[in-house]
Structures are given as structure tokens and as C-alpha cells.
N, C-alpha and C. Protein backbone atom coordinates (compact mmCIF):
# COMPACT_ATOMS: atom_id res chain seq x y z
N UNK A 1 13.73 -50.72 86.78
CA UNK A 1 12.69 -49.93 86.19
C UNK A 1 13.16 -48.47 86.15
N UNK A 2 13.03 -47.67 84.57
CA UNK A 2 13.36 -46.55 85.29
C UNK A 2 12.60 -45.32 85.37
N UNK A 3 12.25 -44.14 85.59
CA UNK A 3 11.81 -43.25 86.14
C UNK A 3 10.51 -43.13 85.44
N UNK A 4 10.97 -42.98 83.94
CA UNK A 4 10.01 -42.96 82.89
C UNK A 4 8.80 -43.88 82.76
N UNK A 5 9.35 -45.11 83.12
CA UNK A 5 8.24 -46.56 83.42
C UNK A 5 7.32 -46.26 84.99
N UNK A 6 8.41 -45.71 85.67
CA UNK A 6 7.47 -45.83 87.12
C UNK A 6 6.68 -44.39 86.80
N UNK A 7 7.12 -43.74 86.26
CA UNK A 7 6.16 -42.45 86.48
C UNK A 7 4.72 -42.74 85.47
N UNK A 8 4.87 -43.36 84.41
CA UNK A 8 3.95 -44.16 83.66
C UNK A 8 2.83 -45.29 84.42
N UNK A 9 3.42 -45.70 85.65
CA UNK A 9 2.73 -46.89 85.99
C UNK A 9 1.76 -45.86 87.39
N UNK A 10 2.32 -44.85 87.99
CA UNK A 10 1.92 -43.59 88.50
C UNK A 10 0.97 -43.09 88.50
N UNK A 11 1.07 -42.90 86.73
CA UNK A 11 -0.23 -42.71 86.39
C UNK A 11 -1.12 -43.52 86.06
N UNK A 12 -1.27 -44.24 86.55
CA UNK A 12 -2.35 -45.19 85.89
C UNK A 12 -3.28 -45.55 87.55
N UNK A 13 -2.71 -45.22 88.70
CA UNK A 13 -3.06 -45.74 89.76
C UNK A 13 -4.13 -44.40 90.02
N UNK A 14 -5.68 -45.40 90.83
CA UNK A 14 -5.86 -43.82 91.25
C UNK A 14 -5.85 -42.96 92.54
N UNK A 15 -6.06 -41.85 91.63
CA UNK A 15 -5.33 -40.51 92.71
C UNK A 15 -5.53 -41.10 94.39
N UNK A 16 -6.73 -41.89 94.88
CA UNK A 16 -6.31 -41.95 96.38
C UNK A 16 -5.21 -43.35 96.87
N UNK A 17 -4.75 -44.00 95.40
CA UNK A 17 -3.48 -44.60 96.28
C UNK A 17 -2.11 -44.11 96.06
N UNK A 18 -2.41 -42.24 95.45
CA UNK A 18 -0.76 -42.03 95.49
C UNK A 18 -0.14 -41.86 96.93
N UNK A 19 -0.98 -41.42 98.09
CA UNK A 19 -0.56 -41.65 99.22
C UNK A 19 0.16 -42.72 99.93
N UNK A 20 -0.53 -43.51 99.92
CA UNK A 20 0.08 -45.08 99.93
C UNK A 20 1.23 -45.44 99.34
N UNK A 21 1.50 -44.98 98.29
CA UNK A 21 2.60 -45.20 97.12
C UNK A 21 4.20 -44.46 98.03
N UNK A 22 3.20 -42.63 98.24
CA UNK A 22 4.25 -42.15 98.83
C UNK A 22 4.48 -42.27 100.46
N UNK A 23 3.99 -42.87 101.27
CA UNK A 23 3.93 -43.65 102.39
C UNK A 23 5.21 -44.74 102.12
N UNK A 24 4.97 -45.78 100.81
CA UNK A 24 5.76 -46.47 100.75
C UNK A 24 7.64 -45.98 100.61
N UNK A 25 7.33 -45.03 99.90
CA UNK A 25 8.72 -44.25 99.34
C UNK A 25 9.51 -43.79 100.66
N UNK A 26 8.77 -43.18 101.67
CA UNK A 26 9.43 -42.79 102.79
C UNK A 26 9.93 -44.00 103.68
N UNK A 27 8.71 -44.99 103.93
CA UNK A 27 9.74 -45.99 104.41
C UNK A 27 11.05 -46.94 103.63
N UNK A 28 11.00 -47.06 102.24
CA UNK A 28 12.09 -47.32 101.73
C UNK A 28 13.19 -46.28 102.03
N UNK A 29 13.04 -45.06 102.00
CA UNK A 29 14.02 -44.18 102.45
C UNK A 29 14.63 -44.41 103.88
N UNK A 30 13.74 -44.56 104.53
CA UNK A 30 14.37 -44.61 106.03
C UNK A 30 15.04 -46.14 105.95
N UNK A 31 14.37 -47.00 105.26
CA UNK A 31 15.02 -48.22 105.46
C UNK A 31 16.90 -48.16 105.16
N UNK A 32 16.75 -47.50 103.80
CA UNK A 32 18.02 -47.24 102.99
C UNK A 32 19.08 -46.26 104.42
N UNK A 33 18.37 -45.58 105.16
CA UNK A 33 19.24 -44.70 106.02
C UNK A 33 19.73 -45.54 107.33
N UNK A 34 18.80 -46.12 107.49
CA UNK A 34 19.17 -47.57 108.57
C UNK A 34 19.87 -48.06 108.48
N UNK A 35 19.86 -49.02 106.72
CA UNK A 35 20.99 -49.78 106.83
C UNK A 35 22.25 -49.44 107.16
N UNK A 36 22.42 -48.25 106.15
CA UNK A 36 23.75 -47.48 105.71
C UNK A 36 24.16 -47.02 107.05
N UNK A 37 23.48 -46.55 108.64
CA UNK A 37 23.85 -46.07 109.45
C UNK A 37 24.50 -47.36 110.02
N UNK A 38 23.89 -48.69 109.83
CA UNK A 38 24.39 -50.09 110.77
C UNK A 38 25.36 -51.18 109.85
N UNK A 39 25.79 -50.54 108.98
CA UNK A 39 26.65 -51.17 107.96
C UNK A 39 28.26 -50.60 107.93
N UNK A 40 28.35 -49.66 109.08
CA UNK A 40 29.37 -48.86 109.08
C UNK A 40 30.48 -50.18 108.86
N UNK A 41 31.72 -49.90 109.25
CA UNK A 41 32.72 -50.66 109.56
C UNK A 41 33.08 -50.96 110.75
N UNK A 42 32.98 -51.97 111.36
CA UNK A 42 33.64 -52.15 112.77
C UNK A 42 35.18 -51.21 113.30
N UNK A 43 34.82 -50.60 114.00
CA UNK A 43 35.79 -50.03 114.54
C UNK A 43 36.94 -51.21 115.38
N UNK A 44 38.07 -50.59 114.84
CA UNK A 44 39.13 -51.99 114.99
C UNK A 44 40.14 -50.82 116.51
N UNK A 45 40.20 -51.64 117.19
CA UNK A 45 41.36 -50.94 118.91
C UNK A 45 42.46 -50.86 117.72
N UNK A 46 43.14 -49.32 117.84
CA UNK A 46 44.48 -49.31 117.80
C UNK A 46 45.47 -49.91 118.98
N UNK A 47 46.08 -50.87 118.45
CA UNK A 47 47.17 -50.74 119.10
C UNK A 47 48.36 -50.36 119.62
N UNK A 48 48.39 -49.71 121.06
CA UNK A 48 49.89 -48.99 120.87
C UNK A 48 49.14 -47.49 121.33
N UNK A 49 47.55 -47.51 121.04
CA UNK A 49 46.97 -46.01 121.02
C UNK A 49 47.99 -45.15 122.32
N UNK A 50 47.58 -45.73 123.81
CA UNK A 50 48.31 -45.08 124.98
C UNK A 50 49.55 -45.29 124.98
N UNK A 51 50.21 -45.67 124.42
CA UNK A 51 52.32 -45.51 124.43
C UNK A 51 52.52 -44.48 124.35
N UNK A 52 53.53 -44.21 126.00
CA UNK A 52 54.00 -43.00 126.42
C UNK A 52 53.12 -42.18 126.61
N UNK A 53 51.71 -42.44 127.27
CA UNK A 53 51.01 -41.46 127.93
C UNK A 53 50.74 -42.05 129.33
N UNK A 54 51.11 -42.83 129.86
CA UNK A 54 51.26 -43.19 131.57
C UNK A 54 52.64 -43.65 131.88
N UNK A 55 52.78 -43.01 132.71
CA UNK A 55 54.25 -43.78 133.64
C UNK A 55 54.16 -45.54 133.73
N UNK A 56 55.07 -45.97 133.28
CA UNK A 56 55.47 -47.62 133.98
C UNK A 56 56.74 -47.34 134.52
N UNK A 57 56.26 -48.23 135.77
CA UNK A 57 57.17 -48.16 136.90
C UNK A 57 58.36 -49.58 136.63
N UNK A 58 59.40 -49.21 137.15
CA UNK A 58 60.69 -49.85 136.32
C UNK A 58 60.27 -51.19 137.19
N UNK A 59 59.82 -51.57 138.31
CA UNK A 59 59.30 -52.61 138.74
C UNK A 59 57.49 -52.62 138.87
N UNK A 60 57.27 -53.80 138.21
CA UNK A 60 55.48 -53.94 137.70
C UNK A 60 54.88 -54.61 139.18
N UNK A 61 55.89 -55.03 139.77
CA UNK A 61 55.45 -55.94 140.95
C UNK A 61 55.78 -54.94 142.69
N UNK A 62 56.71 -53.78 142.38
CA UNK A 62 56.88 -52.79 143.28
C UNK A 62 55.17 -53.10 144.46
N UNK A 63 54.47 -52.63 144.37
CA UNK A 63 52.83 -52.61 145.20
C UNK A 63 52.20 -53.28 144.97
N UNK A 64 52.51 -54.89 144.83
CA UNK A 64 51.98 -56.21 144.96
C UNK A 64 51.73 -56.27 146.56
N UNK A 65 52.06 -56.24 147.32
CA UNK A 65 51.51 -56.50 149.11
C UNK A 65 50.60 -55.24 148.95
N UNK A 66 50.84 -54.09 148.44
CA UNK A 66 49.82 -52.77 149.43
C UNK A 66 48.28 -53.87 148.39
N UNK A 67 48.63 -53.88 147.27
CA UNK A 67 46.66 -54.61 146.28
C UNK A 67 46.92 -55.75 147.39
N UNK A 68 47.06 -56.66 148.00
CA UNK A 68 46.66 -57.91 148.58
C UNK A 68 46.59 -57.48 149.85
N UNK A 69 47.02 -56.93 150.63
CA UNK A 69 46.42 -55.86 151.82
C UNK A 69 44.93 -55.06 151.19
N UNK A 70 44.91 -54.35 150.42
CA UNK A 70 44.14 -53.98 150.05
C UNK A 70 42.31 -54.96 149.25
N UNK A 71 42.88 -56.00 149.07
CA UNK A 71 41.65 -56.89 148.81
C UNK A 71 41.78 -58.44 148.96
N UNK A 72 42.90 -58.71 149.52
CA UNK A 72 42.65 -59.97 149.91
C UNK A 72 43.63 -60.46 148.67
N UNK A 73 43.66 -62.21 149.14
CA UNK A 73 44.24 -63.01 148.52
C UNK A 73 43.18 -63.34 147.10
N UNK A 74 42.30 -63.08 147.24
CA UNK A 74 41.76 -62.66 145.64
C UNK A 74 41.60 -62.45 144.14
N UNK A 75 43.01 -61.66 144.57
CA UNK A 75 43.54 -60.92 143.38
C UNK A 75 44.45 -62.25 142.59
């Protein structure tokens, strides 16, 4: 429908349901802002993001006894 038709059909309603009308308009608006806010794109993990921002230790297993001292056979 376009502007010309709805503003035509506008007028024809009376004056105490243009409120209602524009009641309706605002929640279509907010609806339209909703979606568009929850339709984003899933944010995807880079991989690789932290490479070369922490030390690895040339042995991964070096302080394997201090964690099993530290919490038990558990781990």
C-alpha cells in the first residue's frame, strides 16, 4: 500500500481512532528495532586470536605433580 492510499484510508477513520492508529505505528517501530537488534550475526571465535600473547613452556607437562598436589587425583 502506498502512502497516498494509507493517508486516504486516514482519512476516512474518525479523529478519536487516529490515536490508536498511531499507538499502532510505534509498536511496529519498536518491533522493526527488535528484530534488527536480535538478527545480528552470530559472532564466530577467531581462531589463533591469543598467538604469541602468553608464554608456552617448552615442556606442557613441567607442573603436572605441583596441580595433583594441589587438587588431588581429580584432575
Amino acid at each position: 500500500m502506498s502512502y497516498t492510499v494509507l493517508e486516504k484510508e486516514l482519512k476516512t477513520l474518525p479523529k478519536e481512532y487516529l490515536d490508536c492508529v498511531a499507538e499502532y505505528v510505534e509498536l511496529l517501530k519498536y518491533k522493526i528495532s527488535f528484530l534488527n537488534e536480535n538478527q545480528s550475526p552470530k559472532k564466530v571465535p577467531v581462531i589463533g586470536l591469543a598467538k604469541n600473547k602468553f608464554p608456552v613452556p617448552e615442556d606442557i607437562h613441567a607442573y603436572d605433580d605441583e596441580i595433583i598436589n594441589m587438587f588431588g587425583d581429580s584432575v
